[in-house]
Protein backbone atom coordinates (compact mmCIF):
# COMPACT_ATOMS: atom_id res chain seq x y z
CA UNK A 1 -2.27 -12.63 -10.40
CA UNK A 2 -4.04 -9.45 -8.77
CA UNK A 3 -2.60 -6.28 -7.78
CA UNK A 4 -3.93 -4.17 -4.79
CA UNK A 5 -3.41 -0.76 -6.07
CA UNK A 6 -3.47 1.53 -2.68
CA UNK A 7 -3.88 5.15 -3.38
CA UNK A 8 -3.20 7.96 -0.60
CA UNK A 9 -3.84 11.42 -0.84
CA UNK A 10 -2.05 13.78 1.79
CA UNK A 11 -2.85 17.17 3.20
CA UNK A 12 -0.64 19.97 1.28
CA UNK A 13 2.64 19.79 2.45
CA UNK A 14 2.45 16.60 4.63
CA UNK A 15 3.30 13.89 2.33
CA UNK A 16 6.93 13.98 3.41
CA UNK A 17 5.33 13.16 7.23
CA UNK A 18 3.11 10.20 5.85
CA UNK A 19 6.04 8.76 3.80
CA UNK A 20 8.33 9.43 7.17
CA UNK A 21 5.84 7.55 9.11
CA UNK A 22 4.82 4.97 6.69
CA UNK A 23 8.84 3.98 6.46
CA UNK A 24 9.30 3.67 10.16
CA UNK A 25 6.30 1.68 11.34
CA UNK A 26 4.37 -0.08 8.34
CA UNK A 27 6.91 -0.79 5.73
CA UNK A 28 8.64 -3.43 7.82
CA UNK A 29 5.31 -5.06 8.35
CA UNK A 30 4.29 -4.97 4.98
CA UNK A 31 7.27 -6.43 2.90
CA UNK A 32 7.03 -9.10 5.97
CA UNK A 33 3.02 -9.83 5.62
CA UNK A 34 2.07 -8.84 2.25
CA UNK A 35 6.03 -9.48 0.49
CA UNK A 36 4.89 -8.89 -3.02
CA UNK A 37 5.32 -4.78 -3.75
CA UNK A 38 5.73 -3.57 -7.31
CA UNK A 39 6.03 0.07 -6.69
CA UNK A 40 5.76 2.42 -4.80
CA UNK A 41 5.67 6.13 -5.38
CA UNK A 42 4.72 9.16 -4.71
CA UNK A 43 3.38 12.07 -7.42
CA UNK A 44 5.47 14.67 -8.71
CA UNK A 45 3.18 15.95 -11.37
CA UNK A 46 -0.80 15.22 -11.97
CA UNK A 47 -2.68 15.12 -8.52
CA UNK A 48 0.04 16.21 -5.85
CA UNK A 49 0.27 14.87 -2.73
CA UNK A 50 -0.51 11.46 -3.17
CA UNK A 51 1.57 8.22 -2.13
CA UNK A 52 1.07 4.92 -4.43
CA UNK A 53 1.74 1.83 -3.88
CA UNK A 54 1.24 -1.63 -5.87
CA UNK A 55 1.16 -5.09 -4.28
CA UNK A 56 0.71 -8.41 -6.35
CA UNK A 57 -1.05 -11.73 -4.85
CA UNK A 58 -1.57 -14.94 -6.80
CA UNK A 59 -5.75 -14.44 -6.06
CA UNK A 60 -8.16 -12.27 -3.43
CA UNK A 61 -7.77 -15.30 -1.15
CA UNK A 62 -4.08 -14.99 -0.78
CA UNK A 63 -4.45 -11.09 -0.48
CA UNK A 64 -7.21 -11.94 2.10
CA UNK A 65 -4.91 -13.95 4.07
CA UNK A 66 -1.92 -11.84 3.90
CA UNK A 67 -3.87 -8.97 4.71
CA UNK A 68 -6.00 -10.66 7.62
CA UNK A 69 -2.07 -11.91 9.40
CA UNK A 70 -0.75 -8.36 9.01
CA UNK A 71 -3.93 -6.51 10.40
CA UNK A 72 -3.63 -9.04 13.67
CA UNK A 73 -0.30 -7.81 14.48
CA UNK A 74 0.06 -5.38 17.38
CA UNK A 75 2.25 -3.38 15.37
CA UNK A 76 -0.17 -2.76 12.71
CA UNK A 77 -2.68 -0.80 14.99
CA UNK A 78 -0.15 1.01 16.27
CA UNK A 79 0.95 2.27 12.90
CA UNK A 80 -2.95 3.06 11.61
CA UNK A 81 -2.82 4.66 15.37
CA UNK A 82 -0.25 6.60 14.51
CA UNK A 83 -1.41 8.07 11.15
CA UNK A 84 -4.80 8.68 12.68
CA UNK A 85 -3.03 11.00 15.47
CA UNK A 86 -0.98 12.64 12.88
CA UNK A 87 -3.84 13.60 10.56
CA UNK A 88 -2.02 14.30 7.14
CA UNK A 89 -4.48 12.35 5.18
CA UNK A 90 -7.42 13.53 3.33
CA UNK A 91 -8.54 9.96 1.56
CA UNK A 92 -7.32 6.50 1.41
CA UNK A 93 -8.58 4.31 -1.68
CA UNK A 94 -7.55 0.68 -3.11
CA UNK A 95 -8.22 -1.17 -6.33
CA UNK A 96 -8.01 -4.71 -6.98
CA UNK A 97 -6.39 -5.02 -10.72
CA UNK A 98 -6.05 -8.08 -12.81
CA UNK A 99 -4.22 -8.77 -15.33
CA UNK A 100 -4.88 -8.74 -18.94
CA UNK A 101 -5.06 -11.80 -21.49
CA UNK A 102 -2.20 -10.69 -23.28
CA UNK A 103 0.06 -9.81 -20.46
CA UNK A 104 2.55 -12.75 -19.94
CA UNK A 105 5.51 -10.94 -18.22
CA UNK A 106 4.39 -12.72 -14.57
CA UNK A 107 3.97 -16.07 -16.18
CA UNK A 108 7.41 -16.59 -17.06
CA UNK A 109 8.30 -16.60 -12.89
């Protein structure tokens, strides 16, 4: 297993419109295409104004997939349309995780 750990940081005081916008138009499309999310958060203490979210796949080539089904949707521009227009976010980052050796709590499912 891999998780895609996607990291957003938000203009002061527009996280609330990113997390607005995010529910309406890409988290239907995500627990559709990508089905697999951990967590997702966003900070209350440490570096403010930042949204994370986790999502696990069983390799890169089923994130690839995934990934490559949700980004040919119509609706999927639209949202990354959408989030451009708005402009609340400073930086968008993502890191692939794996897990460790002695980690078995996935292998039981």
């Amino acid at each position: 297993m891999i998780v895609d750990i996607r990291i957003y940081t938000c203009l002061p005081n527009r996280m609330n419109e990113f997390v607005k916008l995010y529910e309406e138009k890409a988290w239907p499309l995500q627990t559709k295409y990508l089905e697999n999310c951990l967590g997702w958060y966003t900070t209350v203490e440490g570096e403010l104004n930042t949204v994370v979210h986790l999502w696990a796949y069983k390799d890169q080539g089923d994130r690839e997939q995934r990934r490559t089904a949700m980004a040919a949707d119509p609706a999927w521009g639209e949202f990354l349309a959408a989030v451009g227009k708005a402009g609340c976010l400073v930086k968008m980052e993502n890191r692939i995780g794996k897990e460790a050796p002695h980690f078995t709590a996935w292998k039981a499912k």
